[in-house]
Every structure is written in structure tokens, then in C-alpha cells.
Protein backbone atom coordinates (compact mmCIF):
# COMPACT_ATOMS: atom_id res chain seq x y z
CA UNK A 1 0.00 0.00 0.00
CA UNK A 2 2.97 2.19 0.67
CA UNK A 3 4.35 2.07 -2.23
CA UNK A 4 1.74 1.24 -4.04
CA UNK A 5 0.37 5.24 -3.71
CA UNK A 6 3.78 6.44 -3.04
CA UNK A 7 2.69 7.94 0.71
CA UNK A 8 5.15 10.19 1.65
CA UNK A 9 5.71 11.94 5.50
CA UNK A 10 6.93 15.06 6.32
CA UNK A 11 6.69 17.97 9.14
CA UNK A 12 6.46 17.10 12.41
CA UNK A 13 6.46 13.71 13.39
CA UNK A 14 4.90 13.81 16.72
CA UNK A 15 2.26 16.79 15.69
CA UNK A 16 -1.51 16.11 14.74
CA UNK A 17 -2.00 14.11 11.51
CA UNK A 18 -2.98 16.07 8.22
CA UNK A 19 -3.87 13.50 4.99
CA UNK A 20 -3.51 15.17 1.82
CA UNK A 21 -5.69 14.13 -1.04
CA UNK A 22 -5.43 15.34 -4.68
CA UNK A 23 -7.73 15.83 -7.71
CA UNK A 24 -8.05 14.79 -10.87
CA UNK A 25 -5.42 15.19 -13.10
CA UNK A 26 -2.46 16.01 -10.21
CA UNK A 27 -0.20 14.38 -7.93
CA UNK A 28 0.86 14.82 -4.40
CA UNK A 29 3.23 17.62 -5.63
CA UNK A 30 0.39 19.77 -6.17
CA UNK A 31 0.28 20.29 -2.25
CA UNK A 32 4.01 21.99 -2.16
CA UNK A 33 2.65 25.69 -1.99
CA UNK A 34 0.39 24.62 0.79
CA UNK A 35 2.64 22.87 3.29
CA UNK A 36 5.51 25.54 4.40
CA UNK A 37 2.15 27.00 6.55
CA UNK A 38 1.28 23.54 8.13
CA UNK A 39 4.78 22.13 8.68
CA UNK A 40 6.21 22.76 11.74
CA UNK A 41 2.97 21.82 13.75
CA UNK A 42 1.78 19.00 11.70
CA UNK A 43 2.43 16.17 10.47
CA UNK A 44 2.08 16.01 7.03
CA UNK A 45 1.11 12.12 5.10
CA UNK A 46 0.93 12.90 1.10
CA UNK A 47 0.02 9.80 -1.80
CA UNK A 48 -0.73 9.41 -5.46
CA UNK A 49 -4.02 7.98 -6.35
CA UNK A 50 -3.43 5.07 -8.28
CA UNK A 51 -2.31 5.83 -11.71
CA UNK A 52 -1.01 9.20 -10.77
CA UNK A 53 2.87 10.48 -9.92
CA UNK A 54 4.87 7.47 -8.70
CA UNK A 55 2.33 5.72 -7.51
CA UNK A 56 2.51 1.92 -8.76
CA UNK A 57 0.09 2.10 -11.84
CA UNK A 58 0.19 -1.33 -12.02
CA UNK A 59 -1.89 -1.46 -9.41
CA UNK A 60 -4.72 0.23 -11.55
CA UNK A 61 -7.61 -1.90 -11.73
CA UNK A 62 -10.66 -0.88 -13.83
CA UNK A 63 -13.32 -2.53 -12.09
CA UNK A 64 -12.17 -1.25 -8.74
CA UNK A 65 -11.85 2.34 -9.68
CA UNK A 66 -14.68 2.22 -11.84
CA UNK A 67 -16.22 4.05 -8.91
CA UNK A 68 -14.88 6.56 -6.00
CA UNK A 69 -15.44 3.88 -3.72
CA UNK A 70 -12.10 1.92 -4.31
CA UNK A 71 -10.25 5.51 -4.11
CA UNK A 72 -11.93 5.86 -0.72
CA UNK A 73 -11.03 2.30 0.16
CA UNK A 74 -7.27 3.32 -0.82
CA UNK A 75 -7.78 6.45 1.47
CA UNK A 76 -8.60 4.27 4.35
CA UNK A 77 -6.42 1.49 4.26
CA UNK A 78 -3.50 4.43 4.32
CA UNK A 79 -4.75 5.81 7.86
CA UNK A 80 -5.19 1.71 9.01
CA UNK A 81 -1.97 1.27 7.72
CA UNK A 82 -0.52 4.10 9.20
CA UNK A 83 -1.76 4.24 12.57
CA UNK A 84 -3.25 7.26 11.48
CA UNK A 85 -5.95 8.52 14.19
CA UNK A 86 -7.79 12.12 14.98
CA UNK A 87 -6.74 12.88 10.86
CA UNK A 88 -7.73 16.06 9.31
CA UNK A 89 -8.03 15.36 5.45
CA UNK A 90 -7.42 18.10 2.96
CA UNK A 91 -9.16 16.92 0.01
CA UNK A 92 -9.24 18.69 -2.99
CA UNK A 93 -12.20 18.61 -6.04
CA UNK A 94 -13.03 15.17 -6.69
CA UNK A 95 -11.03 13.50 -3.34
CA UNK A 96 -13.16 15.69 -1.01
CA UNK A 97 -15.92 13.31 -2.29
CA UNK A 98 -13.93 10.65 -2.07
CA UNK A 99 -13.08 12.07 1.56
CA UNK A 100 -16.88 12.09 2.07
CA UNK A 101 -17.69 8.23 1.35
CA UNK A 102 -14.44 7.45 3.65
CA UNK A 103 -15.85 9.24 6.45
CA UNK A 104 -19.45 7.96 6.02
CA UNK A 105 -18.19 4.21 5.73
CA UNK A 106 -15.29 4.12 8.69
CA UNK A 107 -15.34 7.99 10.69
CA UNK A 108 -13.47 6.53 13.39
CA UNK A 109 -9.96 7.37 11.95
CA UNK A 110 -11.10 11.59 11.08
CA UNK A 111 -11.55 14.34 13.37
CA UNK A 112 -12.13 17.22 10.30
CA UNK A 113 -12.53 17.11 6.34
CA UNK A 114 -11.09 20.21 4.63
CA UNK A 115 -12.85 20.18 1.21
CA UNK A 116 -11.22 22.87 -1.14
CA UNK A 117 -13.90 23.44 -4.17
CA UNK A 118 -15.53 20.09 -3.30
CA UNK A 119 -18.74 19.47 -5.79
CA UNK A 120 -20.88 16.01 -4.94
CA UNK A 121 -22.06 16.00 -8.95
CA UNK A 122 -20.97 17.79 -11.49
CA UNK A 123 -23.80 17.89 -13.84
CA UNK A 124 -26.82 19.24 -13.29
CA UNK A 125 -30.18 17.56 -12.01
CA UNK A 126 -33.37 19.46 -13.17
CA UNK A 127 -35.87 17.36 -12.04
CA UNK A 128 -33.87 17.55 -8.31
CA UNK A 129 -33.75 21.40 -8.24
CA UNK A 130 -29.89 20.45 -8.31
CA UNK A 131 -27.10 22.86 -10.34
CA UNK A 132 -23.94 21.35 -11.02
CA UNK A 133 -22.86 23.83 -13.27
CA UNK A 134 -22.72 21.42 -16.72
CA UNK A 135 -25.28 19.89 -19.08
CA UNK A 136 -24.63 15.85 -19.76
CA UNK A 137 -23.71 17.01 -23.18
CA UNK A 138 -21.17 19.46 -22.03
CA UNK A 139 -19.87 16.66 -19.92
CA UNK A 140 -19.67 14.66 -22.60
CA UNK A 141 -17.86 16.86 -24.95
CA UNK A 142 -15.49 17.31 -22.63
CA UNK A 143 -14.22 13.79 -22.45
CA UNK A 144 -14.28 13.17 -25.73
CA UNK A 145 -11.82 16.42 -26.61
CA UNK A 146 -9.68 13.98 -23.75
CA UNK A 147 -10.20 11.15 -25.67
CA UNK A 148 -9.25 12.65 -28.70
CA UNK A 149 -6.08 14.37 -27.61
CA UNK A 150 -4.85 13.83 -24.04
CA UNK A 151 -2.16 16.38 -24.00
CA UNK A 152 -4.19 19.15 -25.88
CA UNK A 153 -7.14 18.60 -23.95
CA UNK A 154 -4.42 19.42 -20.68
CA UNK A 155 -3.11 22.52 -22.21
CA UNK A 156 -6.43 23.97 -22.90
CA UNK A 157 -8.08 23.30 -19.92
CA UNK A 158 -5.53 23.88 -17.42
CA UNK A 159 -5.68 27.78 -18.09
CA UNK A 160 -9.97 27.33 -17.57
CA UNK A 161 -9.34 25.33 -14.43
CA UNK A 162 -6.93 27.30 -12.38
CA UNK A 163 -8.13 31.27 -13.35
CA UNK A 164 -5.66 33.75 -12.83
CA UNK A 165 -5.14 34.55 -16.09
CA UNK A 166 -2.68 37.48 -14.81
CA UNK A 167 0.11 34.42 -13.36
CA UNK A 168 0.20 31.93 -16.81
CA UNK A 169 3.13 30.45 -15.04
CA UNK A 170 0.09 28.95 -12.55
CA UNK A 171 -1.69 27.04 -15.52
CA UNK A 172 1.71 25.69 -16.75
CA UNK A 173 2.42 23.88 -13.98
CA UNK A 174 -1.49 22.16 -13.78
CA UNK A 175 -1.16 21.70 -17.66
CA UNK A 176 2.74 19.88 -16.51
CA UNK A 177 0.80 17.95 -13.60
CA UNK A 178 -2.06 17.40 -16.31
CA UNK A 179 0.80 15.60 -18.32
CA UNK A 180 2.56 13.30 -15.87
CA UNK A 181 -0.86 11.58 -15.60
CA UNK A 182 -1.02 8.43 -17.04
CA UNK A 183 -3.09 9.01 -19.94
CA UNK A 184 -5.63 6.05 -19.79
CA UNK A 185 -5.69 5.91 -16.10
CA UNK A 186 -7.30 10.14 -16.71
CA UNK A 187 -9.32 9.15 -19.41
CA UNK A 188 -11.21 6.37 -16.85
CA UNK A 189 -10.83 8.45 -13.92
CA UNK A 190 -12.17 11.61 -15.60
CA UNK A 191 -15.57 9.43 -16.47
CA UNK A 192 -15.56 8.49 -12.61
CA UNK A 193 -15.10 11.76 -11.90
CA UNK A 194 -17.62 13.99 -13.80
CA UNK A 195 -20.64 11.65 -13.79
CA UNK A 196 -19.73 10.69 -10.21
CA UNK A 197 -22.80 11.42 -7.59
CA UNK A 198 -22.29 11.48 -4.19
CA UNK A 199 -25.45 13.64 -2.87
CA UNK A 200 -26.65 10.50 -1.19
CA UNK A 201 -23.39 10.34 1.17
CA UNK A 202 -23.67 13.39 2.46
CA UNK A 203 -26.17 12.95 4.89
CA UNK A 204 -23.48 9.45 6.51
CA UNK A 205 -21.09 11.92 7.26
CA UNK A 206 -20.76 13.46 10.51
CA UNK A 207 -17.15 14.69 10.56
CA UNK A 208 -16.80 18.36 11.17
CA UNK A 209 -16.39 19.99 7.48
CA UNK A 210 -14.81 22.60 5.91
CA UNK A 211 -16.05 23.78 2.89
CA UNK A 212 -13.38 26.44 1.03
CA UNK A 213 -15.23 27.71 -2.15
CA UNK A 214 -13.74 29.96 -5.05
CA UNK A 215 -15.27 32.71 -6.97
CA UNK A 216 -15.18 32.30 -11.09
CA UNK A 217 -14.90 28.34 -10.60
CA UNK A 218 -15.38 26.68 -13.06
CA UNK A 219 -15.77 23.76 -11.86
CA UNK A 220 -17.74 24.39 -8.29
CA UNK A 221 -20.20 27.02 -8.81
CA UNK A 222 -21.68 28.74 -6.05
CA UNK A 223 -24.62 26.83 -5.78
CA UNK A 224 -22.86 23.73 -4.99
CA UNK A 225 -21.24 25.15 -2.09
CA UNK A 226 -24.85 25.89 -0.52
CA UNK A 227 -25.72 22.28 -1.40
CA UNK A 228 -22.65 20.64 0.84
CA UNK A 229 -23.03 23.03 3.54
CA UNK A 230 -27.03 22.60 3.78
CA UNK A 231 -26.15 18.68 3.52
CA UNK A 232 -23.70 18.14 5.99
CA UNK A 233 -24.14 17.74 9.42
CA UNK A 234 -21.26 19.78 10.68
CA UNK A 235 -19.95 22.19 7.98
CA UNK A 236 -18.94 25.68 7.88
CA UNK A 237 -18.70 27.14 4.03
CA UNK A 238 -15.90 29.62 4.11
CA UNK A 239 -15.95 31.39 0.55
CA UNK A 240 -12.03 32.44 -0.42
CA UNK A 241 -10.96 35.81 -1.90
CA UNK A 242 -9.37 33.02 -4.40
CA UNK A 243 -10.35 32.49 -8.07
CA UNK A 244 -10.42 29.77 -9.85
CA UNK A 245 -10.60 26.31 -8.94
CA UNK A 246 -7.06 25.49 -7.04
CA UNK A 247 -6.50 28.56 -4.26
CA UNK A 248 -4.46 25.85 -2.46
CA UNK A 249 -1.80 26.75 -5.44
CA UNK A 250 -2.76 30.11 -6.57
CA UNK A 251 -3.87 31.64 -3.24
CA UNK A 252 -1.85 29.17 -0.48
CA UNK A 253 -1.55 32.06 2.14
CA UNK A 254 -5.39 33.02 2.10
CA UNK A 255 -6.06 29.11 2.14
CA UNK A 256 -3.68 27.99 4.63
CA UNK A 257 -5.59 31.01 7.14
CA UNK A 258 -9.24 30.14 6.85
CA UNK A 259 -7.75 26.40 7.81
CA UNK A 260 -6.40 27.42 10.33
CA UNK A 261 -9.32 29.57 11.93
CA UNK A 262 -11.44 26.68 11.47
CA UNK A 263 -9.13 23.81 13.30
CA UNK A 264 -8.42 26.84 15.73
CA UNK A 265 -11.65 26.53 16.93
CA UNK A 266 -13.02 23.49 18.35
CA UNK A 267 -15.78 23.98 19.93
């Protein structure tokens, strides 16, 4: 399992436990502007999903990532493996979902979820009152411009997905992370991950939440923020000066404060 996502430790080895979980389409060194402002009181445990960085893509089994449910298993035999108790995941995009089953089938190992521009389905539902912020057919043309060219597809959505158009040196390095993907491992995991619905596991989860929320996301519109917050049993939605959908890399200072406010207090 170790090496199998490539978990990594830093910080402070004695200091409370902090689980770092990335999206779609990046690898544990996505976290590096985030981690100078937790380091010295935490201790910080980062991995590669399956098929991602170094992890072993070997390991990559269709059937059991056919679903968020074997990333969530992977998520929770790392803390059992670990020792890991009292953890405080920071989950971004897609993993704070996968976050979310985790904590709704085992809480025991979690004491807070940190989900930065979190979204439980990414299309919308009419007939549920529910906006996602895409059509199925936008969905749908966005996977096949994947299918069709992997490494175009990166390049042209990287700019969309991080904002902060001003800083172009931001998107190049999610278009680079984009790129050290293995190719057929995104093309599966981006199906998983855009027709993925996880409204119904919401109401299992009774971890104290943080919900961090962007303006101009693309990906997380504000609607979707009210959804998690007026699903969860214990959430406070913090919305972030940050634009775009990744203010862990293009905002880390503002990000790394409203963390800490909310693990500050915990009452």
C-alpha cells in the first residue's frame, strides 16, 4: 500500500495528523505551496491515487476504480496502515468526495474534512432542483476532446481550471501535472469523476467539514457550495478571496488562514 500510492511523511512527526488528497489530473506535488504554513505543527502524510505520480500504476484496476469507492477504500487502508488517528483530510475537487464516502463508511480514523472546491455532482439535475454547473452534453464533450487528444485537452483546460489569467506560469504547472498523468488511467478516472454522484453520502457523514469555495470556478459554482453546507451535518462554508478552482496553489496564504481559523476553533 505504501508504495503502491507512493505515501510520503513530512513535518512534524509527533504533531496532529494532516492527509492530503489530490484531484483529478495532479499528484501529491500539487500540495508543495500549501505545506511551508502547516509544517512545523503537523504532520504532514501525502500519496498518489493510483495511476497518478509514482504511484505503482500497475496497481490500476478498472473494475475497482470504476467508482470513487475503491479511491476511498485506498484512502482508508493508508490511515489503518498508518496508525493514522484524529486525521484532518485536505481533500481537494473530486477527493473531497472521495473524503466524504471514507468518512461515512469508517469515521473513526477523522476528526475534520477540509474540502477545497468540493462538488458532490458535477452535472446538473433538473428534475432535483440540483445545479452542477454542466449539461450531460457538455460533460460529454469534454471527455471526448480527452479522448481525442490527451495532451491538448491538458493545455487547454488547465488555463480554464486554475483562473488567474494574470500568473500563466500557474496554468503551466497544472497543464505539466495534467501531463505526468497516465493518460488512460485520466481518461477512466475523468468518467468516474464527472458523472460521479455522491449527494446520497452526504447525509453518513458526521465529521466536522470545511467547505473552502472559489469565486469564477469553473468547476464548483456557487450553488454547490450551498448544497454541501445545507447537507452536511457539521460544515462551515468559508468562501475564499481566491479564483479559480485550485487557491491551495494560486492563493496558499489566504487558504492555509481560513484552515487554520477553522481547526483553531473546536468547539
Amino acid at each position: 500500500m505504501i508504495r503502491r500510492n507512493n505515501v510520503t511523511v513530512a513535518g512534524r512527526p509527533d504533531g496532529p495528523v494532516m492527509l492530503f488528497a489530490h484531484g483529478f489530473g495532479c499528484d501529491q506535488d500539487v500540495w508543495r505551496p500549501l505545506l511551508p504554513y502547516f509544517a512545523q505543527d503537523y504532520k504532514l502524510v501525502l500519496f498518489d491515487h493510483v495511476g497518478a505520480g509514482n504511484s505503482d500504476v500497475d496497481a490500476y484496476n478498472r473494475e475497482k476504480y470504476g467508482s470513487l469507492d475503491g479511491y476511498a477504500a485506498d484512502l482508508l487502508e493508508i490511515c489503518d496502515a498508518l496508525g493514522l488517528e484524529n486525521v484532518t483530510v485536505m481533500a481537494h475537487s473530486v477527493s473531497a468526495m472521495i473524503a466524504v464516502i471514507a468518512a461515512g463508511q469508517d469515521p473513526g480514523p477523522f476528526s475534520d474534512l477540509i474540502m477545497i472546491a468540493p462538488s458532490p455532482r458535477y452535472t446538473d439535475d433538473p428534475a432535483e432542483g440540483y445545479v452542477g454547473g454542466f449539461s450531460r452534453e457538455d460533460i460529454e464533450g469534454l471527455l471526448a476532446s480527452l479522448d481525442s487528444n490527451y495532451f491538448v485537452w491538458a493545455a487547454s483546460l488547465a488555463p480554464m481550471v486554475m483562473g488567474n489569467p494574470q500568473d500563466p506560469g500557474l496554468s503551466d504547472s497544472l497543464r505539466d501535472s495534467f501531463c505526468r498523468t497516465n493518460p488512460s488511467v485520466a481518461q477512466h478516472f475523468a468518467r468516474v469523476t464527472f458523472f460521479s454522484d455522491t449527494r446520497q453520502e452526504l447525509k453518513r457523514v458526521r465529521t466536522r467539514s470545511l467547505i473552502l469555495q472559489c469565486t469564477d470556478d469553473l468547476l464548483a459554482p456557487p450553488e454547490v457550495g450551498k448544497y454541501l453546507n445545507d447537507n452536511l451535518t457539521r460544515s462551515t462554508l468559508v468562501h475564499l478571496q481566491a479564483t479559480g478552482h485550485c487557491p491551495h496553489i494560486s492563493s496558499p496564504a489566504d487558504t492555509a488562514a481560513a484552515i487554520r481559523r477553522h481547526l483553531d476553533d473546536r468547539t
